[in-house]
PDB file of N, CA and C in Angstrom:
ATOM      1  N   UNK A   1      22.605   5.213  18.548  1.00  0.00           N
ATOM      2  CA  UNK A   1      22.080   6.567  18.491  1.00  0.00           C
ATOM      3  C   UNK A   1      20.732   6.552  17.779  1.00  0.00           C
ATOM      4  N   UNK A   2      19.716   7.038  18.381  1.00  0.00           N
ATOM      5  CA  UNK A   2      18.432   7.365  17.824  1.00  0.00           C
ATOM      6  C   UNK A   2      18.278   8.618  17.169  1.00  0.00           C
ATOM      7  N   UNK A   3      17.576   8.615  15.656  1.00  0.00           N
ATOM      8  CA  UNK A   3      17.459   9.628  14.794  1.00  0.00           C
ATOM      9  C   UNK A   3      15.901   9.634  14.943  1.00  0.00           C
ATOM     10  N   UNK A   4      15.330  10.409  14.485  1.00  0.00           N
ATOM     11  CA  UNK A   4      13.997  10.578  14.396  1.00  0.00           C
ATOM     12  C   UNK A   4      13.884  11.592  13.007  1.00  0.00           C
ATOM     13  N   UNK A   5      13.151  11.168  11.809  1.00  0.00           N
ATOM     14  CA  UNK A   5      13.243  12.447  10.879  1.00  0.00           C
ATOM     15  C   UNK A   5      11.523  12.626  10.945  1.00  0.00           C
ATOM     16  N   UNK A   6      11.632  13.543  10.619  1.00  0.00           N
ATOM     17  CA  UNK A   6      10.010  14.181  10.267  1.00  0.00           C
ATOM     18  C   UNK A   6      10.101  15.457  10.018  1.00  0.00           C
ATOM     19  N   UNK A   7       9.170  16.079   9.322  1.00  0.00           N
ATOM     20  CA  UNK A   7       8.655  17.482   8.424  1.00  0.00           C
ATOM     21  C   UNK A   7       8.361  18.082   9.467  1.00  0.00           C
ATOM     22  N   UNK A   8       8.946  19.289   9.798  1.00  0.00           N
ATOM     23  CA  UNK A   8       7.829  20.512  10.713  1.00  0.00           C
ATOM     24  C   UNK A   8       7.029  21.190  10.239  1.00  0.00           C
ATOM     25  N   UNK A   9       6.680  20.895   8.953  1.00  0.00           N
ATOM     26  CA  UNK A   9       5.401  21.828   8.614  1.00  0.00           C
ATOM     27  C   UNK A   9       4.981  21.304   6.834  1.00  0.00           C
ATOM     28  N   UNK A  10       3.991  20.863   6.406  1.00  0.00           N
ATOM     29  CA  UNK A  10       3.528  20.642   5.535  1.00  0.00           C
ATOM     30  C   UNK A  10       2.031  21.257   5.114  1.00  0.00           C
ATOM     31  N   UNK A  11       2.026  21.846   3.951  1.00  0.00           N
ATOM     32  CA  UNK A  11       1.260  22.873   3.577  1.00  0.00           C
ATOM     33  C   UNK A  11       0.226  22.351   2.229  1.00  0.00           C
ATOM     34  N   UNK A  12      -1.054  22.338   1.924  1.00  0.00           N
ATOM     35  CA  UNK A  12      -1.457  22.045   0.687  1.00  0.00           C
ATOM     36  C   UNK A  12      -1.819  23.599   0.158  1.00  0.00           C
ATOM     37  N   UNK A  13      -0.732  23.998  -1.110  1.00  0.00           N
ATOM     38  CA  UNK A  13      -1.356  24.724  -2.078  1.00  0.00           C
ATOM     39  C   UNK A  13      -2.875  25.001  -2.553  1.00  0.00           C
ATOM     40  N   UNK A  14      -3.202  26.434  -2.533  1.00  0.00           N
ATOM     41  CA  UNK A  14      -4.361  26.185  -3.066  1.00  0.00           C
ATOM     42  C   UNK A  14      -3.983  26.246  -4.774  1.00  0.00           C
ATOM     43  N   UNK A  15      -3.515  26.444  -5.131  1.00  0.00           N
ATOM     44  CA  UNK A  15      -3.052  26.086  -6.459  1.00  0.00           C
ATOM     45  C   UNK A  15      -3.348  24.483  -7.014  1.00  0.00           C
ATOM     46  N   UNK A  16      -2.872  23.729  -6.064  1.00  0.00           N
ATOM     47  CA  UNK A  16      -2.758  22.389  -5.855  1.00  0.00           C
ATOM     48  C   UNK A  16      -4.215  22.029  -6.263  1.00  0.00           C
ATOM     49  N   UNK A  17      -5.055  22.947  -5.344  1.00  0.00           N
ATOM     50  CA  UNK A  17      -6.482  22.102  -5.640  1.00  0.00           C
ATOM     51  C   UNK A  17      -6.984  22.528  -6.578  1.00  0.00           C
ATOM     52  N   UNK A  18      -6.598  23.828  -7.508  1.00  0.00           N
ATOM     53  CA  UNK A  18      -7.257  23.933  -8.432  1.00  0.00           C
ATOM     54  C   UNK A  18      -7.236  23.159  -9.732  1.00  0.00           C
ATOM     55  N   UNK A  19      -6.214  22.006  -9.744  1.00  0.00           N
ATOM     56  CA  UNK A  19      -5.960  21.886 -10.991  1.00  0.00           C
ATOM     57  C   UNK A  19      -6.526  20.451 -11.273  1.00  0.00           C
ATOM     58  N   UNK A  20      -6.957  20.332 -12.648  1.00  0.00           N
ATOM     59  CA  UNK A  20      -8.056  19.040 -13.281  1.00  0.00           C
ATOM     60  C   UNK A  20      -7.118  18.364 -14.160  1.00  0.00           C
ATOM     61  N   UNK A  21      -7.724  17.159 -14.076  1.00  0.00           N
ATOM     62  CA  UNK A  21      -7.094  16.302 -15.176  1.00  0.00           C
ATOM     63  C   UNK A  21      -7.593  15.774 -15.887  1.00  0.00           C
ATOM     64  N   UNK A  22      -8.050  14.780 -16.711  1.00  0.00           N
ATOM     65  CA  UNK A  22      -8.174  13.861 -17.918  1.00  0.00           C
ATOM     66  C   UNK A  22      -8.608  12.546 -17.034  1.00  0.00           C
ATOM     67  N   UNK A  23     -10.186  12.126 -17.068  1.00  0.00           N
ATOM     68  CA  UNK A  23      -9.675  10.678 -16.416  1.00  0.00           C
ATOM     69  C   UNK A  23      -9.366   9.787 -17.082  1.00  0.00           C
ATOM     70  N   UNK A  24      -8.932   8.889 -16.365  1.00  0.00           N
ATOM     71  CA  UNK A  24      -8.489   7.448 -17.316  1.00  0.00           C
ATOM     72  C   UNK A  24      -9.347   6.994 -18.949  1.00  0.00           C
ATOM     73  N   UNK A  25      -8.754   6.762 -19.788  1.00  0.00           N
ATOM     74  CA  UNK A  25      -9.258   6.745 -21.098  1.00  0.00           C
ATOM     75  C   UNK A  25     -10.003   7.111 -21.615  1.00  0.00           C
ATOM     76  N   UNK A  26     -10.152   8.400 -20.879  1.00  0.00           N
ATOM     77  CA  UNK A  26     -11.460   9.187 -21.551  1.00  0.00           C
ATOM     78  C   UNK A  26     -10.869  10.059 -22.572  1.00  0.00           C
ATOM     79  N   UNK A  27     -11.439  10.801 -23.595  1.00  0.00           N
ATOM     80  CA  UNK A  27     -10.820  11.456 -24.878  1.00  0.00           C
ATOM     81  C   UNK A  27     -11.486  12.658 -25.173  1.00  0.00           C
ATOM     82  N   UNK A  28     -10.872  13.690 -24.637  1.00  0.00           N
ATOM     83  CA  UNK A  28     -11.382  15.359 -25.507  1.00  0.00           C
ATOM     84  C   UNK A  28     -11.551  15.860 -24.088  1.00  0.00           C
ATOM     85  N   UNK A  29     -11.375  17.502 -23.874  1.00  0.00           N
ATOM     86  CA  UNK A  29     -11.403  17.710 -22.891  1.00  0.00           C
ATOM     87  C   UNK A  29     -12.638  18.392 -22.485  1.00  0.00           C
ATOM     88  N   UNK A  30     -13.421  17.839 -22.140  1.00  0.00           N
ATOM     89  CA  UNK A  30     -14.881  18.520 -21.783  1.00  0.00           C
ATOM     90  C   UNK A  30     -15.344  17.795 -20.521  1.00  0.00           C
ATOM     91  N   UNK A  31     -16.237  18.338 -19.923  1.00  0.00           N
ATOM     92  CA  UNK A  31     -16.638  18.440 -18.461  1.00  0.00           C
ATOM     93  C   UNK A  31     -16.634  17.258 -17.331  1.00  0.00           C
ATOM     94  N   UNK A  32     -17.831  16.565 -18.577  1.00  0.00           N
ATOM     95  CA  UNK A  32     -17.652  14.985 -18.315  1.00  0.00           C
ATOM     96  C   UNK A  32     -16.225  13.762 -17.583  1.00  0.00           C
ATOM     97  N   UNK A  33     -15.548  14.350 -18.589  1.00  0.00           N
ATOM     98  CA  UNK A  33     -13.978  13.684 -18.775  1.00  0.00           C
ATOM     99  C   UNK A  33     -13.124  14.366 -17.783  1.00  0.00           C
ATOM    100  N   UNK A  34     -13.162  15.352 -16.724  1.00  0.00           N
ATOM    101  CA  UNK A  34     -12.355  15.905 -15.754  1.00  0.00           C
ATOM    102  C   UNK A  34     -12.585  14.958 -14.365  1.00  0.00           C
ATOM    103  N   UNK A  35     -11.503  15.339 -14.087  1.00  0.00           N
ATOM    104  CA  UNK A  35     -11.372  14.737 -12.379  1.00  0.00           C
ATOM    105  C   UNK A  35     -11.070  15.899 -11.993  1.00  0.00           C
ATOM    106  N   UNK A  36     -11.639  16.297 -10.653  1.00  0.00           N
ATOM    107  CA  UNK A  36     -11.133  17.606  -9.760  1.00  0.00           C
ATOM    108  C   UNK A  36     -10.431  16.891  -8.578  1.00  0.00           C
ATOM    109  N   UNK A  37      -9.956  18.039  -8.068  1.00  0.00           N
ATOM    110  CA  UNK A  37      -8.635  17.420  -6.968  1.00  0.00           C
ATOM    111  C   UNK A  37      -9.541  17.083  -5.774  1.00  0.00           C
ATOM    112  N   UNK A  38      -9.221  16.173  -5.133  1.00  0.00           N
ATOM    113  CA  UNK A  38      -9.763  15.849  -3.796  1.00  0.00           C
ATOM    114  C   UNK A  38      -9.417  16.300  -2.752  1.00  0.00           C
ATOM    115  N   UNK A  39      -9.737  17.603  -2.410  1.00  0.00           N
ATOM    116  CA  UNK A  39      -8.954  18.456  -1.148  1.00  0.00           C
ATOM    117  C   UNK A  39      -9.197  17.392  -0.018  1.00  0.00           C
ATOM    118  N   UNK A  40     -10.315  17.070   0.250  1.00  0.00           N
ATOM    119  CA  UNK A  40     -10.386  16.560   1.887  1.00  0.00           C
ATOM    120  C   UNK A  40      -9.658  15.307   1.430  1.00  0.00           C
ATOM    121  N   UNK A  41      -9.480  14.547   0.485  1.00  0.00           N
ATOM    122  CA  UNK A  41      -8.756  12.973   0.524  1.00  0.00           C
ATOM    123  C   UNK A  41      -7.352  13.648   0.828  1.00  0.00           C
ATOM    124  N   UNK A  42      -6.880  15.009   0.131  1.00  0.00           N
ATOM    125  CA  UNK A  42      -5.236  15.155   1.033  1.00  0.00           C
ATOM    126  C   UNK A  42      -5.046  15.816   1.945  1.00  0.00           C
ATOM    127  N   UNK A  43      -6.267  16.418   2.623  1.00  0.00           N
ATOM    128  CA  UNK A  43      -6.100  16.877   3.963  1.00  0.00           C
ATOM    129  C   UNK A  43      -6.394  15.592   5.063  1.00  0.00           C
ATOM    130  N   UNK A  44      -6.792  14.395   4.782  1.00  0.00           N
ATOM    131  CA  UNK A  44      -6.605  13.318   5.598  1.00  0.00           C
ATOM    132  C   UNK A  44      -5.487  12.711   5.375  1.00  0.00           C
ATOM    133  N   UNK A  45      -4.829  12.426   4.363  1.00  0.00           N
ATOM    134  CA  UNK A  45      -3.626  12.225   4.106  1.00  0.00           C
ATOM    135  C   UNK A  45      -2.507  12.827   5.027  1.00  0.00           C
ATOM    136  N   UNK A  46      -3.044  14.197   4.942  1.00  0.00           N
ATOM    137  CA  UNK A  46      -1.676  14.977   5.772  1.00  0.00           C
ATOM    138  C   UNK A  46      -1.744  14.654   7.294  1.00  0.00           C
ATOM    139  N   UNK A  47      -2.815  14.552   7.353  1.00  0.00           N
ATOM    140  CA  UNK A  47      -3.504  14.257   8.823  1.00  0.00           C
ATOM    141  C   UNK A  47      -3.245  13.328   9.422  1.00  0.00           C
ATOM    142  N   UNK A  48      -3.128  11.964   8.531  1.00  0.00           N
ATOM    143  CA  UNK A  48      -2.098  11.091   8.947  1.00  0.00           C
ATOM    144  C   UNK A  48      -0.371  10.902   8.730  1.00  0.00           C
ATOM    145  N   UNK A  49      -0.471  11.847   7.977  1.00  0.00           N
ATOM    146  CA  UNK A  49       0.937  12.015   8.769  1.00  0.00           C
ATOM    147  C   UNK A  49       1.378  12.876   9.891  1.00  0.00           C
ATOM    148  N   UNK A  50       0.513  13.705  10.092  1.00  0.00           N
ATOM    149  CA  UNK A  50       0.749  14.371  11.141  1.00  0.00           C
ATOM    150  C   UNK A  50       0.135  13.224  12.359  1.00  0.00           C
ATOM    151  N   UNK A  51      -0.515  12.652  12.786  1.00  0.00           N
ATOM    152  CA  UNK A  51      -0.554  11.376  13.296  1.00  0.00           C
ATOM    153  C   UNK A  51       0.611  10.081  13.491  1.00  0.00           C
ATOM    154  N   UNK A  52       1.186   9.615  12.465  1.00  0.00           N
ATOM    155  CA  UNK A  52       2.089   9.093  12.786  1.00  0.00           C
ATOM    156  C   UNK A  52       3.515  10.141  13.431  1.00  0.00           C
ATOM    157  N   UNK A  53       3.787  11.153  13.084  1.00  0.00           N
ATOM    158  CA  UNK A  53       4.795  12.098  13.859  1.00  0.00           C
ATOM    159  C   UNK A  53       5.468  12.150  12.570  1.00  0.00           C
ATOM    160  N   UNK A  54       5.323  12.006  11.536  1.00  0.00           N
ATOM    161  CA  UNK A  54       6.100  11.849  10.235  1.00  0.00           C
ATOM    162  C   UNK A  54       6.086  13.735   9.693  1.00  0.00           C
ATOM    163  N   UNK A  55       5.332  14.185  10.739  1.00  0.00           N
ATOM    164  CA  UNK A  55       4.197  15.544  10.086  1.00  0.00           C
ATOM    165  C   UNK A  55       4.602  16.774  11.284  1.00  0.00           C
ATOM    166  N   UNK A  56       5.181  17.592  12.387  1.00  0.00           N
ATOM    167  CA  UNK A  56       4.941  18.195  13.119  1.00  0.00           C
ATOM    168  C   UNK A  56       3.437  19.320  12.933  1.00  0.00           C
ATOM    169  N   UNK A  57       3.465  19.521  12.215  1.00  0.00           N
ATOM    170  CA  UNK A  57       2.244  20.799  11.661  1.00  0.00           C
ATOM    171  C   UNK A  57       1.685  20.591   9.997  1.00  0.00           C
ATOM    172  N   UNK A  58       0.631  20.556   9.895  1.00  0.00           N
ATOM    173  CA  UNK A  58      -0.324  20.731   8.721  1.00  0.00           C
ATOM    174  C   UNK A  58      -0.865  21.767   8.452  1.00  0.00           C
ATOM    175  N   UNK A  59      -0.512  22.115   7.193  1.00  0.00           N
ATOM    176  CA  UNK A  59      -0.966  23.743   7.151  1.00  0.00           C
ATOM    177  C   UNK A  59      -1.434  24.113   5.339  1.00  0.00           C
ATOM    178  N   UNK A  60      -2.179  24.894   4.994  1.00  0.00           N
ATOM    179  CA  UNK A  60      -2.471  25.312   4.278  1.00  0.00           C
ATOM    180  C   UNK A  60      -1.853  26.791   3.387  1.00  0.00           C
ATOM    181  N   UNK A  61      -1.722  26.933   2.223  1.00  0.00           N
ATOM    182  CA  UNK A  61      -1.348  27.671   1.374  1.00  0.00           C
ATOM    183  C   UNK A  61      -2.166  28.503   0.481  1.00  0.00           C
ATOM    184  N   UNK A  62      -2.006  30.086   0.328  1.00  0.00           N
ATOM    185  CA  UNK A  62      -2.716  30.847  -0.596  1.00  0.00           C
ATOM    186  C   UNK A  62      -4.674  29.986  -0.456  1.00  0.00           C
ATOM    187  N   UNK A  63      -4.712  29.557   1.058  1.00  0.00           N
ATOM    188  CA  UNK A  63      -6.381  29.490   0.716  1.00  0.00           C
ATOM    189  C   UNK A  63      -7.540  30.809   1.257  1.00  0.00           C
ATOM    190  N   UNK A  64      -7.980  31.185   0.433  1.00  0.00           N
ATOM    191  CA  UNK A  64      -8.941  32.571   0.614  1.00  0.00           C
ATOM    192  C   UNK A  64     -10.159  31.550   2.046  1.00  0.00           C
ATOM    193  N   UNK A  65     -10.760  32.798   2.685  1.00  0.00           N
ATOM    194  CA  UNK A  65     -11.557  32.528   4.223  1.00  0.00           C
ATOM    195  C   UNK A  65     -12.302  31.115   3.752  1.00  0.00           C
ATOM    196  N   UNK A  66     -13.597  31.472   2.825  1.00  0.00           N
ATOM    197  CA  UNK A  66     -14.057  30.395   2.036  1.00  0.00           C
ATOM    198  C   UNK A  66     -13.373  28.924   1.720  1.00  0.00           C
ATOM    199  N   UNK A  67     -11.930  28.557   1.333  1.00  0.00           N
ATOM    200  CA  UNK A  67     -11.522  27.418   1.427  1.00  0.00           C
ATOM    201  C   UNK A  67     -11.163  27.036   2.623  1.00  0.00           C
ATOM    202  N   UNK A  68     -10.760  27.566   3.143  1.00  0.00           N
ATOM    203  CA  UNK A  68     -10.358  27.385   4.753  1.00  0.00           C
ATOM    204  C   UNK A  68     -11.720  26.714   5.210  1.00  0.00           C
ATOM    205  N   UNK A  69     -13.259  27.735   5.137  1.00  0.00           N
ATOM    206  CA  UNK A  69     -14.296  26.836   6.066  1.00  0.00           C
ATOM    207  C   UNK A  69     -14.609  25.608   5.596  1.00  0.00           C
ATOM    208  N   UNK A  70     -13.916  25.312   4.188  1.00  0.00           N
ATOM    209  CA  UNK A  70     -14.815  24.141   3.417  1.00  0.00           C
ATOM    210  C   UNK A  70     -13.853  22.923   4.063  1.00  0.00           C
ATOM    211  N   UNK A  71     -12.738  22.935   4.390  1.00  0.00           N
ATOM    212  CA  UNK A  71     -11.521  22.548   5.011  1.00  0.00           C
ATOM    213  C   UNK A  71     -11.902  22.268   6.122  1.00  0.00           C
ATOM    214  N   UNK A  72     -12.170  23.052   6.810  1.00  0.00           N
ATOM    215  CA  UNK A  72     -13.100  22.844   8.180  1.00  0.00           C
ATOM    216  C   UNK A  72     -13.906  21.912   7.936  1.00  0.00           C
ATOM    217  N   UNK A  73     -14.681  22.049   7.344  1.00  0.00           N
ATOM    218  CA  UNK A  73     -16.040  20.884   7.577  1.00  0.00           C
ATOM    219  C   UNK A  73     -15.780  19.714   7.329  1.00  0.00           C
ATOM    220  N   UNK A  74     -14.810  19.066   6.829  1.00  0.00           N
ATOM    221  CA  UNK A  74     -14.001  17.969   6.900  1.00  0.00           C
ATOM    222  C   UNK A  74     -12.821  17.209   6.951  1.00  0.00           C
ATOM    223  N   UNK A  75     -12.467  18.435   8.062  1.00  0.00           N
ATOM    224  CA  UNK A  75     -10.826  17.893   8.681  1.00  0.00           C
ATOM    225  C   UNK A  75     -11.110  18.095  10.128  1.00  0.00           C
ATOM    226  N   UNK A  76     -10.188  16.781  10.529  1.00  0.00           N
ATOM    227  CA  UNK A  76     -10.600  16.633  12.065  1.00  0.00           C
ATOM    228  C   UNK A  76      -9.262  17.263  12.794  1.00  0.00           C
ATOM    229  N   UNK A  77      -8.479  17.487  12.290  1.00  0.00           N
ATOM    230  CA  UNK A  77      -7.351  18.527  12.275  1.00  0.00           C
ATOM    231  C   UNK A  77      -7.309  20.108  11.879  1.00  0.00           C
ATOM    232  N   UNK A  78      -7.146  20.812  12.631  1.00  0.00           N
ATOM    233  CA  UNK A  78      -7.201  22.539  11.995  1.00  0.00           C
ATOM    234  C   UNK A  78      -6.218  22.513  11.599  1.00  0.00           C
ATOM    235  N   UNK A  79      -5.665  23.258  10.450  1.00  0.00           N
ATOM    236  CA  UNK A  79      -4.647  24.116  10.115  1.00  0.00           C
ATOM    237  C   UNK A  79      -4.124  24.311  10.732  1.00  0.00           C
ATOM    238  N   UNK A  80      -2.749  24.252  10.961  1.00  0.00           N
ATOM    239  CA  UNK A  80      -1.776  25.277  11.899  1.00  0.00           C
ATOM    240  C   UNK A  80      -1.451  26.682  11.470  1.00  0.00           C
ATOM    241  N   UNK A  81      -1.566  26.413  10.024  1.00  0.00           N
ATOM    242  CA  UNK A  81      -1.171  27.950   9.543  1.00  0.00           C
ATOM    243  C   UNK A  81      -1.819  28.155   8.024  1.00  0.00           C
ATOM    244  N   UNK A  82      -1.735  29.629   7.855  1.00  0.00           N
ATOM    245  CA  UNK A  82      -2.566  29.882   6.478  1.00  0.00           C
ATOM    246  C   UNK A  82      -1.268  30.449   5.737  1.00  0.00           C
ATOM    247  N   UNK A  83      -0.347  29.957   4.811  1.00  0.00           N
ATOM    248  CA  UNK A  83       0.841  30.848   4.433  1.00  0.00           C
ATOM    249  C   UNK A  83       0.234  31.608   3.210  1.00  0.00           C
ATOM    250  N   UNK A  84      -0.126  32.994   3.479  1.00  0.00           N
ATOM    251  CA  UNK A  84      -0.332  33.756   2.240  1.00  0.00           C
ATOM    252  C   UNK A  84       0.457  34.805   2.007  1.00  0.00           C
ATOM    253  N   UNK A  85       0.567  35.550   0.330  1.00  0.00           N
ATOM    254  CA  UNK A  85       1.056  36.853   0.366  1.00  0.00           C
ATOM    255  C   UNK A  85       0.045  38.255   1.290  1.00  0.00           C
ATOM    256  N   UNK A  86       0.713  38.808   1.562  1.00  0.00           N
ATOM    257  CA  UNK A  86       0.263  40.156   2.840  1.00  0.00           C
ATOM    258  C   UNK A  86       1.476  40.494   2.566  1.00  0.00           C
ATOM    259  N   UNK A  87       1.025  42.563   2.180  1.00  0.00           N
ATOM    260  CA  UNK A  87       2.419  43.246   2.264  1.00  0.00           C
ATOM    261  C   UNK A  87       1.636  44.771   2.668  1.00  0.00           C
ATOM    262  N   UNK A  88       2.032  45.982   2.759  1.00  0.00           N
ATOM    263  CA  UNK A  88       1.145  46.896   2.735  1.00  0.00           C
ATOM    264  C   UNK A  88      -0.071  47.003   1.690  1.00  0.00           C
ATOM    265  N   UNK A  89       0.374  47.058   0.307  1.00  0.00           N
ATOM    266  CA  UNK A  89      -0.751  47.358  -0.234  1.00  0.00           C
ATOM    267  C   UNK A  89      -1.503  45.856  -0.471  1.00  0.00           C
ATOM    268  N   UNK A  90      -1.214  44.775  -0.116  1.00  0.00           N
ATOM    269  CA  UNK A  90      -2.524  43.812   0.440  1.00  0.00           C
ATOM    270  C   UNK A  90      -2.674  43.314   1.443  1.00  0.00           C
ATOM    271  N   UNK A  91      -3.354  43.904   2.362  1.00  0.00           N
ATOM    272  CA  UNK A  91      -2.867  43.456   4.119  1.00  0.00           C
ATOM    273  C   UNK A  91      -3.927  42.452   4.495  1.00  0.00           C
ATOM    274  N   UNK A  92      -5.735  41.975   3.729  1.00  0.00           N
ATOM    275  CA  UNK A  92      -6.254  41.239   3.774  1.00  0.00           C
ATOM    276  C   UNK A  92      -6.519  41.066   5.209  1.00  0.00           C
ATOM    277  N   UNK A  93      -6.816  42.157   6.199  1.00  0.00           N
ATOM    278  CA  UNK A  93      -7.559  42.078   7.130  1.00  0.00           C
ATOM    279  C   UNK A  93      -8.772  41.683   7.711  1.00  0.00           C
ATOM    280  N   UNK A  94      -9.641  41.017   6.978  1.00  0.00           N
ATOM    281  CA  UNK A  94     -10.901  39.663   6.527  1.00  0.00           C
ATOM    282  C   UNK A  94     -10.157  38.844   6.792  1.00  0.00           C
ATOM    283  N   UNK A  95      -9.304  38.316   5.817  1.00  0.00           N
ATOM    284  CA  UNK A  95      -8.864  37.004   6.180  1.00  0.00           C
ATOM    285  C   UNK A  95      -8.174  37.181   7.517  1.00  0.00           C
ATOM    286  N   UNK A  96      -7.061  37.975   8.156  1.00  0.00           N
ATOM    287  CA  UNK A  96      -6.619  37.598   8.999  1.00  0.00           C
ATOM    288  C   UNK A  96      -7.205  37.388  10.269  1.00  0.00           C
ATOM    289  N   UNK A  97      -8.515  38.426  10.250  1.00  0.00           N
ATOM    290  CA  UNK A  97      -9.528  37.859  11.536  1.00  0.00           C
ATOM    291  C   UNK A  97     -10.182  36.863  11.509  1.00  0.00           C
ATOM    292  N   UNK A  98     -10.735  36.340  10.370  1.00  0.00           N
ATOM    293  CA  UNK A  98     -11.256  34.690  10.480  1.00  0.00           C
ATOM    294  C   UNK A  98     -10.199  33.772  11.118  1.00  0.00           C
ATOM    295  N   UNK A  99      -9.025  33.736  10.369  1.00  0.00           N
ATOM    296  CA  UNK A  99      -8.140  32.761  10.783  1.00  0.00           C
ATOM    297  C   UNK A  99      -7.761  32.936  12.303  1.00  0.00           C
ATOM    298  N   UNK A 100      -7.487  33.989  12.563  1.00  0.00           N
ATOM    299  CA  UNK A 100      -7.549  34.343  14.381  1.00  0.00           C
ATOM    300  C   UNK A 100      -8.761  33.846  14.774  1.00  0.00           C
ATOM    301  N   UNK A 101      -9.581  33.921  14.361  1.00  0.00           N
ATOM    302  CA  UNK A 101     -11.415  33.313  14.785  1.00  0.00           C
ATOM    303  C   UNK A 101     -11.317  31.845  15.063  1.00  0.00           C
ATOM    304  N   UNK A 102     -10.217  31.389  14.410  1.00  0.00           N
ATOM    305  CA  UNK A 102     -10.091  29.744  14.179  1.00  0.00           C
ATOM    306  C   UNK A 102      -9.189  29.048  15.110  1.00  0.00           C
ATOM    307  N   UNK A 103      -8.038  29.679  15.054  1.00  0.00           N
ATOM    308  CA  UNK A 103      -7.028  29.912  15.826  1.00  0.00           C
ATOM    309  C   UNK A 103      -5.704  29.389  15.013  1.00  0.00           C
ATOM    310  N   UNK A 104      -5.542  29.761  13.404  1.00  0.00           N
ATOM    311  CA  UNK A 104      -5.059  29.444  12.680  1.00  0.00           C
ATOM    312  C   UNK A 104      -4.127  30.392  12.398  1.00  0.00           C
ATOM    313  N   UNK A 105      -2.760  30.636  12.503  1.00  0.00           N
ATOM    314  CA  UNK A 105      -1.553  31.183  12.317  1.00  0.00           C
ATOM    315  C   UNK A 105      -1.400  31.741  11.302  1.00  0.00           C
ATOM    316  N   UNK A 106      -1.508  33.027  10.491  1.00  0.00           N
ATOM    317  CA  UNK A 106      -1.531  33.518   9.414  1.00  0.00           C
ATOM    318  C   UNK A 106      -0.056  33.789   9.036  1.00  0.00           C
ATOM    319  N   UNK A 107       0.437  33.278   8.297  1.00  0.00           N
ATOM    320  CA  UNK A 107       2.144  33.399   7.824  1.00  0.00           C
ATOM    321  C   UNK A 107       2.319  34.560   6.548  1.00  0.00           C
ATOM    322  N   UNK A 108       2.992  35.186   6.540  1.00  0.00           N
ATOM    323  CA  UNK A 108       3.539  36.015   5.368  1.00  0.00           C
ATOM    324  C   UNK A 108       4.153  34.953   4.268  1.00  0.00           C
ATOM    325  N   UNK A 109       3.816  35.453   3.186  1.00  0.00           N
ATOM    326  CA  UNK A 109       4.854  35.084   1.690  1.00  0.00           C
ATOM    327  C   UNK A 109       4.644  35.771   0.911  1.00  0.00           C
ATOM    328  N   UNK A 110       6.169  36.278   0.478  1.00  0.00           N
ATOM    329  CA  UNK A 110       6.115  37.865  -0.171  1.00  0.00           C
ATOM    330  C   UNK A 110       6.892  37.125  -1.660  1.00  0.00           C
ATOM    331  N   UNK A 111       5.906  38.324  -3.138  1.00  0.00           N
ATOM    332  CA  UNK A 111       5.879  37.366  -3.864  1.00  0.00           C
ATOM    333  C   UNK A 111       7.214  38.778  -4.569  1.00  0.00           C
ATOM    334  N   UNK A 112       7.800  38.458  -5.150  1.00  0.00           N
ATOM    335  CA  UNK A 112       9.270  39.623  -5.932  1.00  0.00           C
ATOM    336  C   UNK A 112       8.927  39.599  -6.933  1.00  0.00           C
TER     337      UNK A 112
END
């Protein structure tokens, strides 16, 4: 019997990219001494997994129009989807026409 496992949908947080660290043996936390996250090194990442089949869909999380185009300019893969909060009183009708502009799937996530 043949199994096949793989993810149908993998998403990078924009949370994810906001956050800095400490580089290697450096001491005190000032400007110099940060590493910022490498969005496009894990949007190729995902990219190959969505390449090997390990991946069905690559998709993005809480990213405002602006991260999305910067995303663009160096992913050879689009988004499948943008999962953000949208409820009545934030319906973010900007963003949802860019991402239709793109042809990028705008998902609901409703926060309690």
């Amino acid at each position: 019997m043949f199994c096949s496992l793989y993810l149908s949908l993998i998403l990078m947080n924009r949370e994810d990219t906001l956050a800095v660290s400490l580089k290697k043996g450096s001491a005190g936390v000032k400007p110099e001494n940060l590493t910022l996250p490498d969005t496009s090194g894990t949007w190729r990442a995902m990219e190959a997994l969505y390449d090997s089949g390990k991946a069905r869909a690559i998709g993005v999380s809480n990213f405002s129009s602006k991260k999305v185009e910067f995303l663009l300019k160096v992913a050879r893969i689009v988004p499948a989807v943008n999962q953000v909060e949208l409820h009545p009183v934030w319906q973010q009708p900007e963003l949802h026409k860019f991402c239709q502009s793109k042809g990028i799937h705008l998902s609901v996530s409703l926060q309690f």
